[in-house]
N, C-alpha and C. Protein backbone atom coordinates (compact mmCIF):
# COMPACT_ATOMS: atom_id res chain seq x y z
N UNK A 1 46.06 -107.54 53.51
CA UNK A 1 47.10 -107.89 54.46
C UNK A 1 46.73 -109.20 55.14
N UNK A 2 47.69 -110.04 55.44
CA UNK A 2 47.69 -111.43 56.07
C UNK A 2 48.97 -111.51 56.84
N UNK A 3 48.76 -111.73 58.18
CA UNK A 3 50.14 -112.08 58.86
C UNK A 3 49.79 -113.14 60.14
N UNK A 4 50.74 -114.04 59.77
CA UNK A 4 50.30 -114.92 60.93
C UNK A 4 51.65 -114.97 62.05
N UNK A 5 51.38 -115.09 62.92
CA UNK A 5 52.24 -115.24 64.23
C UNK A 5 52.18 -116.28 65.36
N UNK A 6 53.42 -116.73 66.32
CA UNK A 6 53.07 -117.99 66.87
C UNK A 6 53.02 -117.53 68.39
N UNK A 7 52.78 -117.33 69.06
CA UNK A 7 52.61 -117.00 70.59
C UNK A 7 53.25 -118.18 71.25
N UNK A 8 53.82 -118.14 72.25
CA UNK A 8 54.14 -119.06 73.52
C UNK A 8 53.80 -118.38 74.70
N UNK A 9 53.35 -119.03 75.54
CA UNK A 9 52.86 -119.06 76.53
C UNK A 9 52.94 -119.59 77.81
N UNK A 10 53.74 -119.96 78.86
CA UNK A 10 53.34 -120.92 79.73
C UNK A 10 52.40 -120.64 81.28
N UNK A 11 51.71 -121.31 81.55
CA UNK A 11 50.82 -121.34 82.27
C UNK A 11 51.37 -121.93 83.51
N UNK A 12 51.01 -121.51 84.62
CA UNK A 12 51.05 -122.02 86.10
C UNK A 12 50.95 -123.33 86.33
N UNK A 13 49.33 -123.57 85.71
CA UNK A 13 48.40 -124.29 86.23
C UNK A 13 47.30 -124.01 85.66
N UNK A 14 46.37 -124.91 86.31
CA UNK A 14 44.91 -124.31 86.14
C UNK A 14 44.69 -122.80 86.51
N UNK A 15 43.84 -122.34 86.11
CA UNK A 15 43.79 -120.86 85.75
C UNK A 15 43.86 -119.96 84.33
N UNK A 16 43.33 -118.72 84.86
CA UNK A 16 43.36 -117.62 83.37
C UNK A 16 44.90 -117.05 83.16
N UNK A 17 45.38 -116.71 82.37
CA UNK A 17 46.10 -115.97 81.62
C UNK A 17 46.07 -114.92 80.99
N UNK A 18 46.20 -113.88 80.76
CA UNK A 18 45.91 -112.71 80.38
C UNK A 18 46.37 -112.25 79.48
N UNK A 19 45.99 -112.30 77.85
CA UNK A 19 47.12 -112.49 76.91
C UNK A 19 46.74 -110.99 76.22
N UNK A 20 45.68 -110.42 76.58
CA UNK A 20 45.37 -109.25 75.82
C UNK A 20 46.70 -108.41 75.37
N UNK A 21 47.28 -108.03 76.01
CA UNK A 21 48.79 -107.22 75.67
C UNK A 21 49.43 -107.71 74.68
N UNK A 22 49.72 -109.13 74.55
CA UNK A 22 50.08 -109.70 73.42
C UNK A 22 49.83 -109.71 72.26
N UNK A 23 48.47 -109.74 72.53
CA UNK A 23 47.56 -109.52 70.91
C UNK A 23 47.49 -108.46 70.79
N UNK A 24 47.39 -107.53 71.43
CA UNK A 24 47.51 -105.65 70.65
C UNK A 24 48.56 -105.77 70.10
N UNK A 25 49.73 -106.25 70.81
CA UNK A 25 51.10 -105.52 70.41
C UNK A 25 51.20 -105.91 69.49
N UNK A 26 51.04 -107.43 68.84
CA UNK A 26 51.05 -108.08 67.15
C UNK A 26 50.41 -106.93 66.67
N UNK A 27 48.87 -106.57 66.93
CA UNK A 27 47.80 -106.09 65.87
C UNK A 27 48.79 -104.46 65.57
N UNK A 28 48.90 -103.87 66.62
CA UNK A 28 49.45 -102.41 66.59
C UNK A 28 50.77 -102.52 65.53
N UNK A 29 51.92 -103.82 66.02
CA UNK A 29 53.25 -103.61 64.90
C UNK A 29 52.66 -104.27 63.68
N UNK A 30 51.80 -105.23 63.24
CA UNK A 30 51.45 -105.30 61.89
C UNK A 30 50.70 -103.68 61.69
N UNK A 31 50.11 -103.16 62.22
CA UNK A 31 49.24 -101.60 61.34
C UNK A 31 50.68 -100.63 60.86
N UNK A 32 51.79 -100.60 62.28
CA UNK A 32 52.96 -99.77 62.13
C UNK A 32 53.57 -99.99 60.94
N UNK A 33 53.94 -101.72 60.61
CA UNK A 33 54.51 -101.77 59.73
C UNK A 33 54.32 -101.53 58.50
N UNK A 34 53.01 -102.12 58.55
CA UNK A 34 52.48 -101.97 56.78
C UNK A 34 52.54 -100.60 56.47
N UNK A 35 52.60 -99.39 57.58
CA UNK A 35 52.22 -98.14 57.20
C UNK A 35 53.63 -97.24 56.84
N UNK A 36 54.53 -97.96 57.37
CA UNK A 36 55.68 -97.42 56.91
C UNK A 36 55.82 -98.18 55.44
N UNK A 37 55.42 -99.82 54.84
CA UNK A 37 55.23 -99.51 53.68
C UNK A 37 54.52 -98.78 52.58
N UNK A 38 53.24 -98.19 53.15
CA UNK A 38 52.71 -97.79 52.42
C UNK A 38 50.90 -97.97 52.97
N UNK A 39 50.02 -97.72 51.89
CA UNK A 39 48.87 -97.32 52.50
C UNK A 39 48.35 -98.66 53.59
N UNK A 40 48.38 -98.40 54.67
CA UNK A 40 47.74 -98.95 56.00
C UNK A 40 46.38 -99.97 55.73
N UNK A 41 46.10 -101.01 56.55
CA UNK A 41 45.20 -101.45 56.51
C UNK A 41 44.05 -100.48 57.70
N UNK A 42 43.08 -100.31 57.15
CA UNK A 42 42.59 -99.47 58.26
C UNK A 42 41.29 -100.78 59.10
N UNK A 43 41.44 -101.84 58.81
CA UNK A 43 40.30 -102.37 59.59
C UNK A 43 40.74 -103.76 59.59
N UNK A 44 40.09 -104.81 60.45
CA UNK A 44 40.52 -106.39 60.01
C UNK A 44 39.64 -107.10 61.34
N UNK A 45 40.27 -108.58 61.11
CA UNK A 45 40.23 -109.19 62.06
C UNK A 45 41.06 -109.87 62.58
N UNK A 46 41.57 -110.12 63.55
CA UNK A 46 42.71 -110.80 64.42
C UNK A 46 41.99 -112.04 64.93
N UNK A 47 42.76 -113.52 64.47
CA UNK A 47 42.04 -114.96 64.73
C UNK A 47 42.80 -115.39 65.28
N UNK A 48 42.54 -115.83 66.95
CA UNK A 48 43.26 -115.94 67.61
C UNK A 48 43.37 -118.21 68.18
N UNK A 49 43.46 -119.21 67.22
CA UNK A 49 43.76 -120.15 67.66
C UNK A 49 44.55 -121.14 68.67
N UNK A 50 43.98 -121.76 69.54
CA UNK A 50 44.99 -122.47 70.59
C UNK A 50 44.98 -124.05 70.28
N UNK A 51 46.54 -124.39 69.95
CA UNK A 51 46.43 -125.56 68.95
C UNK A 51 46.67 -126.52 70.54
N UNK A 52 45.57 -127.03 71.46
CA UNK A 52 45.52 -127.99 72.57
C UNK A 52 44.33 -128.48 72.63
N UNK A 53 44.47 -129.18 73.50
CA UNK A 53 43.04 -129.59 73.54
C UNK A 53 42.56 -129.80 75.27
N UNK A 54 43.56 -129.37 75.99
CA UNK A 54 43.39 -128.88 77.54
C UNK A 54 43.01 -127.64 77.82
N UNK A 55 43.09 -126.79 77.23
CA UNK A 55 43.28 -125.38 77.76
C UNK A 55 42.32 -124.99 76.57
N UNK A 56 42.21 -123.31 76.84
CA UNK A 56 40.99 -122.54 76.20
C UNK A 56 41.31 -121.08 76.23
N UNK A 57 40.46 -120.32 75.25
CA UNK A 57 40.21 -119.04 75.05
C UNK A 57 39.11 -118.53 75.21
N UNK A 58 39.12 -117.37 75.74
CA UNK A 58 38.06 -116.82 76.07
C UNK A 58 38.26 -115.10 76.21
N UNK A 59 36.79 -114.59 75.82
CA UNK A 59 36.82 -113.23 76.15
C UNK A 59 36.15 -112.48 77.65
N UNK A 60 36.83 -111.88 78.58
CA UNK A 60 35.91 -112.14 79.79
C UNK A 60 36.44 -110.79 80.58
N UNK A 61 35.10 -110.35 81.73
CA UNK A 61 36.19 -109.10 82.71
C UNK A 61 37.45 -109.25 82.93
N UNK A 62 38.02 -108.44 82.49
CA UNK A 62 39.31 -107.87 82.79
C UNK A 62 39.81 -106.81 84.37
N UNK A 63 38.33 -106.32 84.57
CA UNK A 63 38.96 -105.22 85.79
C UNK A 63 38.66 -106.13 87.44
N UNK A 64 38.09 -107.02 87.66
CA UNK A 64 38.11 -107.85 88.73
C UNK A 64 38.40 -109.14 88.60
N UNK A 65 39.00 -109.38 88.93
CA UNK A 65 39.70 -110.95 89.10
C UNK A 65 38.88 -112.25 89.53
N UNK A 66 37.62 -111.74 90.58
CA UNK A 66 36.97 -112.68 90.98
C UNK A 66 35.85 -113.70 90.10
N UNK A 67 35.89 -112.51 88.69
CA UNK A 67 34.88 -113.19 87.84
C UNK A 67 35.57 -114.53 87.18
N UNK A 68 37.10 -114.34 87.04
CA UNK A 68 37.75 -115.30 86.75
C UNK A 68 37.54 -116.37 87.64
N UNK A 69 38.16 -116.15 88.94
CA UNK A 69 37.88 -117.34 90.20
C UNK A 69 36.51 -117.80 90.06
N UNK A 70 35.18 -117.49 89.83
CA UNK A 70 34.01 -117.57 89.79
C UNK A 70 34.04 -118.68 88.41
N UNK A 71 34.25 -118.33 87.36
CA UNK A 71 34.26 -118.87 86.35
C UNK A 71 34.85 -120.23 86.37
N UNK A 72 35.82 -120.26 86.74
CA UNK A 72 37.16 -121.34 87.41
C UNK A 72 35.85 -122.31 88.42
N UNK A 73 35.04 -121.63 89.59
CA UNK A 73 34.24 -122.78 90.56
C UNK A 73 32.81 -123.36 89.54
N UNK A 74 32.34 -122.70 88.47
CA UNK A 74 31.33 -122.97 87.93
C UNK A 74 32.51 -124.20 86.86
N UNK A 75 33.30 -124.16 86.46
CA UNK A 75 33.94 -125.30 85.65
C UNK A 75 34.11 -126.50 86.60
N UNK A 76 34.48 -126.28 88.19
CA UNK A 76 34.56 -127.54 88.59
C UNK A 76 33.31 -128.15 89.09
N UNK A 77 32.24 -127.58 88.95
CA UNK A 77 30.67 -127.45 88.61
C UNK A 77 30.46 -129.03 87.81
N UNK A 78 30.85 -128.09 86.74
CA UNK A 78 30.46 -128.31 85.12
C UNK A 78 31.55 -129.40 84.55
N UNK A 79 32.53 -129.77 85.11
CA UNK A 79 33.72 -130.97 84.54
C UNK A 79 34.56 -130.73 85.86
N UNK A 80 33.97 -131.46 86.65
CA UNK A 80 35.00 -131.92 87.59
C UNK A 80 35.97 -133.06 87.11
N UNK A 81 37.23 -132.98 88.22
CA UNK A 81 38.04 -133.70 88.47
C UNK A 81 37.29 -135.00 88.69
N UNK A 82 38.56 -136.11 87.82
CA UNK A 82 38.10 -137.24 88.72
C UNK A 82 36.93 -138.20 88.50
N UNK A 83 35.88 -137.81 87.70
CA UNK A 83 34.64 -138.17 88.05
C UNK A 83 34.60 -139.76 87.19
N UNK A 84 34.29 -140.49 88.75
CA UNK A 84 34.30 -142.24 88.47
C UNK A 84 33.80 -142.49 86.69
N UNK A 85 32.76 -141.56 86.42
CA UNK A 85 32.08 -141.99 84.94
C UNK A 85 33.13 -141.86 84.05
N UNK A 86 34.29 -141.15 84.24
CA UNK A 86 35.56 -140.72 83.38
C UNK A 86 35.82 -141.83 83.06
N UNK A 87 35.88 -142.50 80.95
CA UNK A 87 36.94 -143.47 80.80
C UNK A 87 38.17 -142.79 80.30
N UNK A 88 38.66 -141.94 80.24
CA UNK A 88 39.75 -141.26 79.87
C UNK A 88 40.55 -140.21 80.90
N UNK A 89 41.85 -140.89 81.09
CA UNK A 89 42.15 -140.29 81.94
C UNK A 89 43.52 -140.92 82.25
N UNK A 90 43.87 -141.05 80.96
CA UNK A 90 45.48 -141.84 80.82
C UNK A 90 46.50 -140.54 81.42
N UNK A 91 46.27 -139.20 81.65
CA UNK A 91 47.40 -138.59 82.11
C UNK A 91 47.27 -138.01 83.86
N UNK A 92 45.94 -138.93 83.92
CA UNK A 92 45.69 -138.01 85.45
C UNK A 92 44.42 -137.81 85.58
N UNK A 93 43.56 -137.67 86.75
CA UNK A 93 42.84 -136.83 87.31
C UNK A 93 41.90 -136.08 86.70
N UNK A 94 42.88 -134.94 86.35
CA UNK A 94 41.98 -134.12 85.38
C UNK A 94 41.92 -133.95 83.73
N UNK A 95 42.49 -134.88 83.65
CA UNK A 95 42.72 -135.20 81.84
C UNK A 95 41.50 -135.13 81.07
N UNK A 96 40.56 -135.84 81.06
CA UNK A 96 38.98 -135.75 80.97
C UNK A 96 38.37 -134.37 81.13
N UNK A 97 38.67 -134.27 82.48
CA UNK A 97 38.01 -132.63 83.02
C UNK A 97 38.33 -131.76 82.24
N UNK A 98 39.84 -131.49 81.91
CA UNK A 98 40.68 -130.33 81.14
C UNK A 98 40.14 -130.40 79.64
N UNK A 99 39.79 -131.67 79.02
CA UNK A 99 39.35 -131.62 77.73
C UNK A 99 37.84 -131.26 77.60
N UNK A 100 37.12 -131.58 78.76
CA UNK A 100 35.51 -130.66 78.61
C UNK A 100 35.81 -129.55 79.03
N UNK A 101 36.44 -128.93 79.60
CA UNK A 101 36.63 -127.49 80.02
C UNK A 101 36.98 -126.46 78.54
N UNK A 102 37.74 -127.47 77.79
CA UNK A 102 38.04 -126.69 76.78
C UNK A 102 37.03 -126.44 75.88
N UNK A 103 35.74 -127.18 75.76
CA UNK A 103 34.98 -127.44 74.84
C UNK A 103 34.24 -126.16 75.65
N UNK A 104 34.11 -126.02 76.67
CA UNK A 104 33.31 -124.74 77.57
C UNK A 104 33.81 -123.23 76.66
N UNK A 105 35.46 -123.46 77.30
CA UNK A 105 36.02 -122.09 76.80
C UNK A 105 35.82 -121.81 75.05
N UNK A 106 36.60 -122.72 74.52
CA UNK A 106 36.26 -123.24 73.04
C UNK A 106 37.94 -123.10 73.02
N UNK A 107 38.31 -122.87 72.05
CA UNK A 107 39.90 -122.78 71.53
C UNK A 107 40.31 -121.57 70.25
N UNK A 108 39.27 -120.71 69.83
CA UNK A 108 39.38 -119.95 69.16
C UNK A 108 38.64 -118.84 69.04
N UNK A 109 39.23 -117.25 69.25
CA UNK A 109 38.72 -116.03 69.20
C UNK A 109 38.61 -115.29 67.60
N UNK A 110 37.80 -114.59 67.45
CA UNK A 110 37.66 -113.86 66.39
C UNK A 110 37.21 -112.18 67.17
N UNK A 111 38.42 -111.30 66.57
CA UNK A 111 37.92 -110.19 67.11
C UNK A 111 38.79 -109.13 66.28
N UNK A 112 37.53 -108.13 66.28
CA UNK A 112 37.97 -107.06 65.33
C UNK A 112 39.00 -106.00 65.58
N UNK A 113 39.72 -105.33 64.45
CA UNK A 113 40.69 -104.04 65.06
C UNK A 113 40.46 -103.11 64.05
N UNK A 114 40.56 -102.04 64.29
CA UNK A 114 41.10 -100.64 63.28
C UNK A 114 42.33 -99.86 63.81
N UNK A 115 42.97 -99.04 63.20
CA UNK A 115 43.69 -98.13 63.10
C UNK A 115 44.85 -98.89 64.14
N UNK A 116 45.02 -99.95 64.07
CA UNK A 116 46.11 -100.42 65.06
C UNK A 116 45.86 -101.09 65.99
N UNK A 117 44.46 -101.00 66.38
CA UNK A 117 44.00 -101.65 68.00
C UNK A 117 42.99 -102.41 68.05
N UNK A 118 43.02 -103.12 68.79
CA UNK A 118 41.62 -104.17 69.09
C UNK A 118 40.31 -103.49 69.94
N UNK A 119 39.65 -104.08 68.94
CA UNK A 119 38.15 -103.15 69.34
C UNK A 119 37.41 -103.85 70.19
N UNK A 120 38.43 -104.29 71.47
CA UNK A 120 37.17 -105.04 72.54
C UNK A 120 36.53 -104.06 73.25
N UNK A 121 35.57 -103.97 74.08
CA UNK A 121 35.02 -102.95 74.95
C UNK A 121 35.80 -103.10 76.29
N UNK A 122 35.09 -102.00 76.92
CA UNK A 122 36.22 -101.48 77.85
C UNK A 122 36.22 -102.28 78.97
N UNK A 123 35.70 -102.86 79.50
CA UNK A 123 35.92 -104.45 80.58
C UNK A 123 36.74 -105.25 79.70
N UNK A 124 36.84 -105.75 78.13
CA UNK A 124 37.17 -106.84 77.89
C UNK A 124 38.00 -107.16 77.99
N UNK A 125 38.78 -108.55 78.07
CA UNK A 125 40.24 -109.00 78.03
C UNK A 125 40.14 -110.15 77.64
N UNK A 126 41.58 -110.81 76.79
CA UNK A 126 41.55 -111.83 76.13
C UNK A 126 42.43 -112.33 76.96
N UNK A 127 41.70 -114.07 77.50
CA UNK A 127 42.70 -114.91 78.47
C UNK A 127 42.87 -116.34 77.84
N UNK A 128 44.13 -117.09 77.67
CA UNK A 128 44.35 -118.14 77.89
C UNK A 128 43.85 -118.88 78.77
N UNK A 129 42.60 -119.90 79.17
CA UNK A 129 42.28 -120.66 80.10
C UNK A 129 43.41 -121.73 80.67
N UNK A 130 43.87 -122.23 81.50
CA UNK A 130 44.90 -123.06 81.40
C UNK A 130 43.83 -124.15 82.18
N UNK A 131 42.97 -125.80 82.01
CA UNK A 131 42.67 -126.42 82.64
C UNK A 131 43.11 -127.74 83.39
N UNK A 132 44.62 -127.42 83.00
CA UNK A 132 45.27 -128.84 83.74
C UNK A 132 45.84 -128.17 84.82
N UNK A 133 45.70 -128.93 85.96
CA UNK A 133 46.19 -128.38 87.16
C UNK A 133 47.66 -128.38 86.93
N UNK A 134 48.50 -129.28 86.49
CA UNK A 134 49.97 -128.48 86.09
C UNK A 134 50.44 -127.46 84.71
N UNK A 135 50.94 -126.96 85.06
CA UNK A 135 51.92 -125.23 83.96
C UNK A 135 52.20 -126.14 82.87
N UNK A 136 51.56 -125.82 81.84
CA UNK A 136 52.18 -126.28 80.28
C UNK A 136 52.63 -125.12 79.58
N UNK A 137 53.54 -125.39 78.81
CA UNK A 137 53.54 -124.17 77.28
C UNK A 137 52.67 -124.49 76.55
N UNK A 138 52.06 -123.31 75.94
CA UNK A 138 50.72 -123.56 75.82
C UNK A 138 51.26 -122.70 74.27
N UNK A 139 50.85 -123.56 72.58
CA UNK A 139 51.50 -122.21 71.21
C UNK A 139 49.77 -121.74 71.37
N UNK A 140 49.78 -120.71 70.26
CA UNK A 140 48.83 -119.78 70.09
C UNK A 140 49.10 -119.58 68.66
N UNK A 141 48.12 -119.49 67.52
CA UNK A 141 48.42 -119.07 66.61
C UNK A 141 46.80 -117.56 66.26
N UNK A 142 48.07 -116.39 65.77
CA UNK A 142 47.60 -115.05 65.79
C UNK A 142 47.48 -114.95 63.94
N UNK A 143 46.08 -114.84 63.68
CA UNK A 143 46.38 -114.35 62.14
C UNK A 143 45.64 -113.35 62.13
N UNK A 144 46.09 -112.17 61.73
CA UNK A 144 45.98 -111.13 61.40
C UNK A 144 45.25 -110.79 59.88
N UNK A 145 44.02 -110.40 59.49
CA UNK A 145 43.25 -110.06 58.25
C UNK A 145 43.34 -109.19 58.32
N UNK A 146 43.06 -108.33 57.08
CA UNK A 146 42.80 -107.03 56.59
C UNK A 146 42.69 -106.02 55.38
C-alpha cells in the first residue's frame, strides 16, 4: 500500500500547531479503506513532509502546553530575531531566524502505525512549528507505506 495526501494548514503565527488528529484520521481511513477492499495492511509508516523552509515538524508533549512555550523561549535563545550578523532578511526581521528555526525542528517526521493508528507514545503529539511571526498556509505532504 502507498497513499499520499496533501494537508493545509494555516498557522497564527509563530507557534505550535497540533496536527496529530490529522494524521490519524489519514492513517485510520487509508487502514478502513483498503480493508473494505480486501486484506488490510496491518503495519507501515506514515512520512510526514513540510514543503517550507520557515516552519517545522516536530514530535513533542502533548498534555502541557508549557513545554511548547518553553521550546518556543529556547528558539529565541538559539535564532533570534533580528540579529545585526543576519545577511538575509529580505522579508523581515525574522526571515533568517524562521529559516534556522526550521533546521532546529527539521521539516520531516517518520512514524510508525498498525491496525489503523499511529504508534506514538502516550505524551506524544505531532505539531506543525510555525516560525514566522505572521499566519501562513503552511502544505504538508502525508505518505502513507505499508
Amino acid at each position: 500500500m502507498a497513499e499520499q495526501h496533501l494537508l493545509t494548514i494555516t498557522s497564527r503565527g509563530r507557534g505550535s500547531v497540533e496536527i496529530t488528529d490529522e494524521i490519524a484520521a489519514l492513517v485510520g481511513y487509508a487502514a478502513n479503506k483498503n480493508a473494505a477492499a480486501g486484506p488490510t495492511v496491518n503495519a507501515g509508516i506514515a512520512h510526514i513532509f513540510v514543503r517550507h523552509t520557515s516552519c517545522g515538524l516536530a514530535i513533542t508533549e502533548n498534555a502541557d502546553a508549557s513545554v511548547r512555550r518553553d521550546l518556543e523561549t529556547l528558539m529565541q535563545r538559539w535564532a533570534p530575531d533580528g540579529d545585526p550578523a543576519y545577511r538575509h532578511n529580505q522579508e523581515g526581521e525574522d526571515d533568517m531566524a524562521a529559516h534556522a528555526r526550521s533546521l532546529l525542528t527539521g521539516v520531516a517526521l517518520t512514524i510508525p502505525f498498525a491496525d489503523g493508528k499511529l504508534l506514538l507514545g502516550a505524551w506524544q503529539g505531532i505539531y506543525l512549528f510555525e516560525h514566522r511571526t505572521q499566519g501562513h498556509r503552511r502544505e504538508i505532504v502525508v505518505t502513507l507505506l505499508g
